[in-house]
C-alpha atoms as a PDB file:
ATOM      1  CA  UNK A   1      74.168 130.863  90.062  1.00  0.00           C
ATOM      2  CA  UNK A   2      72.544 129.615  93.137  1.00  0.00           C
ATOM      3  CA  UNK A   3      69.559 131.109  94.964  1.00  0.00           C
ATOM      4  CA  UNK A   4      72.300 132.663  97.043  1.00  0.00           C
ATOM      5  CA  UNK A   5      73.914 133.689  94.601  1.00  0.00           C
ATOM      6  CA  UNK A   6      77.382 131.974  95.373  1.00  0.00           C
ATOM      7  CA  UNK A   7      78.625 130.335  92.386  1.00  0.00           C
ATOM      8  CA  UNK A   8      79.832 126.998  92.016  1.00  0.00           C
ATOM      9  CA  UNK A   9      82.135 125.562  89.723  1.00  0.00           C
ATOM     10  CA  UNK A  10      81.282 122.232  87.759  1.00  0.00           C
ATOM     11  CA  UNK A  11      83.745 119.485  88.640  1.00  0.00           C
ATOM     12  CA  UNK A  12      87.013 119.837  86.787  1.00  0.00           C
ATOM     13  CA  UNK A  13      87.149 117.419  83.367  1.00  0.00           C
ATOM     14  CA  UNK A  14      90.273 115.155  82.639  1.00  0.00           C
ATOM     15  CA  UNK A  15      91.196 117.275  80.297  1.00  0.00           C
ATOM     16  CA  UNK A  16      92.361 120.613  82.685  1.00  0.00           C
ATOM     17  CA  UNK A  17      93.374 118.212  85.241  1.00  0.00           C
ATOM     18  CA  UNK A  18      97.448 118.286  85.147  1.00  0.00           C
ATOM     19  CA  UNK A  19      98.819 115.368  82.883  1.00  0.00           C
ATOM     20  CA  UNK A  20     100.088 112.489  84.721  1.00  0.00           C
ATOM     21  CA  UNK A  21     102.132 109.562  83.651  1.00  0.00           C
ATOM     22  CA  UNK A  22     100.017 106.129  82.916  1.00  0.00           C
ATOM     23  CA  UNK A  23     100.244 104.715  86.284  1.00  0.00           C
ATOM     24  CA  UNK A  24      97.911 102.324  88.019  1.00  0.00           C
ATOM     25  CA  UNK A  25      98.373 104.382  91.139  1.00  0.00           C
ATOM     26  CA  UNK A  26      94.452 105.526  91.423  1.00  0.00           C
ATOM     27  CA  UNK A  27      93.517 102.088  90.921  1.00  0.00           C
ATOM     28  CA  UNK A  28      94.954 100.249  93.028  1.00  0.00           C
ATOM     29  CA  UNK A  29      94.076 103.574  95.976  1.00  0.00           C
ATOM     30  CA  UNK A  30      89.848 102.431  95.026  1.00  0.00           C
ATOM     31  CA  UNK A  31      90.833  99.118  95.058  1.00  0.00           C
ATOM     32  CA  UNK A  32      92.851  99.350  98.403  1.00  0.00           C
ATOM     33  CA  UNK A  33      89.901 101.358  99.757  1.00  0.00           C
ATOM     34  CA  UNK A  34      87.546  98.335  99.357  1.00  0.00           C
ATOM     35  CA  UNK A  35      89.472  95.885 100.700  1.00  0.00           C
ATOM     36  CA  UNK A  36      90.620  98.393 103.868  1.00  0.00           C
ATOM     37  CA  UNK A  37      86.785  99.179 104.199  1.00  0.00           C
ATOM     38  CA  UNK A  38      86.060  95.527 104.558  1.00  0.00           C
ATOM     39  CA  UNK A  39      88.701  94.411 106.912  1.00  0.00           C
ATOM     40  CA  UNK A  40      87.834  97.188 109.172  1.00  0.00           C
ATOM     41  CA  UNK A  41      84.101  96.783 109.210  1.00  0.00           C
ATOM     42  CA  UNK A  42      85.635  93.117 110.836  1.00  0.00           C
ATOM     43  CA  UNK A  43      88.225  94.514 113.047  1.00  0.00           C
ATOM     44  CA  UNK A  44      86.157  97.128 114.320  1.00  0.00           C
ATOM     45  CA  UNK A  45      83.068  94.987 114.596  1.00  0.00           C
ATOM     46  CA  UNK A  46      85.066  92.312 116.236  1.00  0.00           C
ATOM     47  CA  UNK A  47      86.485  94.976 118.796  1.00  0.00           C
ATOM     48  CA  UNK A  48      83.297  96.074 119.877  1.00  0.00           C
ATOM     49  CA  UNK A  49      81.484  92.889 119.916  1.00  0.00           C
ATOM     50  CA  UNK A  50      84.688  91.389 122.503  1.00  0.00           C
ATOM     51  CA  UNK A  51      85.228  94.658 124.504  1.00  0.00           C
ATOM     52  CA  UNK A  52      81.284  95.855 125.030  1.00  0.00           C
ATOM     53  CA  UNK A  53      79.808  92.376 125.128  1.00  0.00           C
ATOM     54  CA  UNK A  54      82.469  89.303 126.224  1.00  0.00           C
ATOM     55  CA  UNK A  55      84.171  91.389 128.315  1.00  0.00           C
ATOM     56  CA  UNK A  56      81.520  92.970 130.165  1.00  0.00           C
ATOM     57  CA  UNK A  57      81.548  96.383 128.899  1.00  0.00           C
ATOM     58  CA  UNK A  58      83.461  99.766 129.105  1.00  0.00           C
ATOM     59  CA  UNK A  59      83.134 100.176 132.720  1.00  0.00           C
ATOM     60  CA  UNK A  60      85.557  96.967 133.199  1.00  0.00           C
ATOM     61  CA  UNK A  61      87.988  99.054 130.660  1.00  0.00           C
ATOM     62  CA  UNK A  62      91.454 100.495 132.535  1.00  0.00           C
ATOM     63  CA  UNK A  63      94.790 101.160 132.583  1.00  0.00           C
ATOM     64  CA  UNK A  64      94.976  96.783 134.012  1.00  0.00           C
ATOM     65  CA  UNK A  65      92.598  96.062 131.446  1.00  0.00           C
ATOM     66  CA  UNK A  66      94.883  97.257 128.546  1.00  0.00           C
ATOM     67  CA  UNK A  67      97.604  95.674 130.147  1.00  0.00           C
ATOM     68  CA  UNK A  68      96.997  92.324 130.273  1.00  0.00           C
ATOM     69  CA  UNK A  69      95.478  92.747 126.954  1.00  0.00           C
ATOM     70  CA  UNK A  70      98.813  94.040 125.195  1.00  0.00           C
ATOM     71  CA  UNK A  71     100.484  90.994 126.539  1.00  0.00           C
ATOM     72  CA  UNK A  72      99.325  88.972 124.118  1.00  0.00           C
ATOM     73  CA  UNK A  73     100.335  89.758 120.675  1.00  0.00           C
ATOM     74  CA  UNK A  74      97.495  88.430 119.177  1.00  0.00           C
ATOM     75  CA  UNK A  75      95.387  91.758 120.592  1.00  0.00           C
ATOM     76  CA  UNK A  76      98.760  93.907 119.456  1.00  0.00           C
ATOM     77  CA  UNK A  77      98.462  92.646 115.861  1.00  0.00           C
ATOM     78  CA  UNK A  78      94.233  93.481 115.758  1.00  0.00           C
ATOM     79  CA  UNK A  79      94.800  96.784 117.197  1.00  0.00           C
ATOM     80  CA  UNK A  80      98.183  97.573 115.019  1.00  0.00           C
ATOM     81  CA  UNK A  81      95.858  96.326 112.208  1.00  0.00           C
ATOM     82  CA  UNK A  82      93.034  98.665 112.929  1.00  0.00           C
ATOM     83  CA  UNK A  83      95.464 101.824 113.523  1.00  0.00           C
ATOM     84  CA  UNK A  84      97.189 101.543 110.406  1.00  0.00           C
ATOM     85  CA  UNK A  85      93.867 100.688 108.431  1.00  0.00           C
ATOM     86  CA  UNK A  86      92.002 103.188 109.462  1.00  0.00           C
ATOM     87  CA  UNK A  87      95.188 105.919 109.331  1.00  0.00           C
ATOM     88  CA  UNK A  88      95.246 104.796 105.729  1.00  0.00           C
ATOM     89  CA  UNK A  89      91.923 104.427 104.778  1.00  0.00           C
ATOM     90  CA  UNK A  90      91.365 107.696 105.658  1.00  0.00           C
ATOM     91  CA  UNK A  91      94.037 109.363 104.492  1.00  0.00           C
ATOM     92  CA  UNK A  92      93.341 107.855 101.622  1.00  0.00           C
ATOM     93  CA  UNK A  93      89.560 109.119 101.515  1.00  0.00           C
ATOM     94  CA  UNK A  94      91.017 113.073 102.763  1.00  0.00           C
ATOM     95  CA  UNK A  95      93.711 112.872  99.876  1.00  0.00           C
ATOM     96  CA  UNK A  96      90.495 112.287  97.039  1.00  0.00           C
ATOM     97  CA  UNK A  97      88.548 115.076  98.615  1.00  0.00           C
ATOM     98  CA  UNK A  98      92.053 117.381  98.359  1.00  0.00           C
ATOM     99  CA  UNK A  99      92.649 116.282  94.886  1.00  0.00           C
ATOM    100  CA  UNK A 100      88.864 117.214  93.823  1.00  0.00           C
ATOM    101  CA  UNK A 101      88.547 120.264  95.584  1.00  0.00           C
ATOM    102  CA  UNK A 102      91.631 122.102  95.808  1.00  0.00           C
ATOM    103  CA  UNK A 103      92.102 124.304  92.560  1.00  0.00           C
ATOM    104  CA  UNK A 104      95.544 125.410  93.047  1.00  0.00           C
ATOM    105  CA  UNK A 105      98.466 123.015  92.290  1.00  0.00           C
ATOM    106  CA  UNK A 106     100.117 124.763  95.339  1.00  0.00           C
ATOM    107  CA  UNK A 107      97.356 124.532  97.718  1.00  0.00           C
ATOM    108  CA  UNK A 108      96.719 120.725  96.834  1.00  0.00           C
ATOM    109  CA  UNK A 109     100.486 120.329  97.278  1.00  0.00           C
ATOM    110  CA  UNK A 110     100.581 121.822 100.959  1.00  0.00           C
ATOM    111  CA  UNK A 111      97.282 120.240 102.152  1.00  0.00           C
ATOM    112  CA  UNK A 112      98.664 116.667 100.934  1.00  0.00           C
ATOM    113  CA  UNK A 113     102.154 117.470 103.110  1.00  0.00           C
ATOM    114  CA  UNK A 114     100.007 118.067 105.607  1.00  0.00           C
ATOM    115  CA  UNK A 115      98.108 115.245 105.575  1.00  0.00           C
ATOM    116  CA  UNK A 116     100.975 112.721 104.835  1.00  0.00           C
ATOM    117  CA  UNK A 117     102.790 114.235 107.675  1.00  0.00           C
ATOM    118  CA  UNK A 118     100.230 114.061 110.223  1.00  0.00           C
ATOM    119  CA  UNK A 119      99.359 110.354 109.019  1.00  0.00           C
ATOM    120  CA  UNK A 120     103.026 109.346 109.170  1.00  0.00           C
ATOM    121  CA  UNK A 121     103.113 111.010 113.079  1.00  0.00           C
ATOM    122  CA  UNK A 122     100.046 109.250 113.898  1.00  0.00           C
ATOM    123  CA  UNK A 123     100.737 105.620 112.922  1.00  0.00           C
ATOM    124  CA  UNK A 124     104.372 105.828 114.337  1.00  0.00           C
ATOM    125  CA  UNK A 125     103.162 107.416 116.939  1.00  0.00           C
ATOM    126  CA  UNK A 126     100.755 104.569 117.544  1.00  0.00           C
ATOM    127  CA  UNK A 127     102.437 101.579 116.341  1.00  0.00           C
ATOM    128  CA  UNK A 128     105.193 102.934 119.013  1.00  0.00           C
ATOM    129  CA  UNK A 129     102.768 103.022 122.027  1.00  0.00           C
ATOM    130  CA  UNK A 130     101.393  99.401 121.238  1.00  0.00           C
ATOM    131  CA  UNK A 131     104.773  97.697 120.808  1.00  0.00           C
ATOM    132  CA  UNK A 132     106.532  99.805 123.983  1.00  0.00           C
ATOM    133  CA  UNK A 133     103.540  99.872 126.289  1.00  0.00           C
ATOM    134  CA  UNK A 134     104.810  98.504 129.753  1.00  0.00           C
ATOM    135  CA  UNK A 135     102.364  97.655 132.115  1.00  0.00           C
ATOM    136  CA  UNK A 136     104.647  97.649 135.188  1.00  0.00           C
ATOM    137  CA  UNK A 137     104.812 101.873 135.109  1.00  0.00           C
ATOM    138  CA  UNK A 138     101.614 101.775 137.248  1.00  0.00           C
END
C-alpha cells in the first residue's frame, strides 16, 4: 500500500509471463533500439543543424522550400530514413511499455493491433507523400 492507498503490483516475474518459444526476437528489438537511437540522434541532428543554421532558419521554410528540396533524392532518402526510424523506434519503445503493463493477454493483444496498425498507416502514409510529392501543384 501506498500513502494513497492505491496499490501497486510488483513487476510480473518470467515465470507468470506466458511461455514463448526460444527466439532471439527481444534481442535483436534492444539491439535494433540502439542502433535506431544512434542513427537518429545523426539524422535528426544533421536536419536541424542544415535547416535552422545553413539554410537560414525556419522562416526561409515553405511549400518552394520543400520542393526543391525533394528533388534531390539524397534529402528523400534522409527524410525516408528518419520517418521510418523514428516510426519504428518508437513503436518499438510503445510495444515494451504494452508488454510490461498490460495484464490481460487480450488487452495487450488489442493495444499492439493498434499500434502496428497505426505505425503501418503512418510510414506508408509518409513514405507515399515523400516519393509522390509534386512540386508543380502550386
Amino acid at each position: 500500500m501506498t500513502a494513497a492507498g492505491v496499490r501497486i503490483d510488483p513487476p510480473r516475474s518470467p515465470s507468470t509471463r506466458r511461455l514463448r518459444g526460444r527466439t532471439n526476437t527481444e534481442l535483436y528489438a534492444w539491439l535494433f533500439m540502439r542502433v535506431s537511437g544512434i542513427l537518429l540522434v545523426v539524422l535528426v541532428l544533421g536536419h536541424l543543424f542544415i535547416m535552422n543554421i545553413l539554410d537560414g532558419g525556419v522562416q526561409r521554410i515553405n511549400f518552394g522550400f520543400v520542393a526543391g528540396r525533394w528533388a534531390s533524392p539524397f534529402w528523400q532518402v534522409w527524410d525516408l530514413l528518419m520517418l521510418w526510424l523514428a516510426q519504428l523506434h518508437g513503436s518499438n519503445g510503445l510495444r515494451t511499455v504494452i508488454n510490461d503493463y498490460t495484464r490481460k493477454d487480450a488487452t495487450r493483444f488489442w493495444l499492439k493491433m493498434a499500434l502496428y496498425t497505426a505505425s503501418v498507416v503512418v510510414i506508408a502514409l509518409g513514405t507515399l507523400v515523400i516519393f509522390t510529392f509534386d512540386p508543380s501543384i502550386s
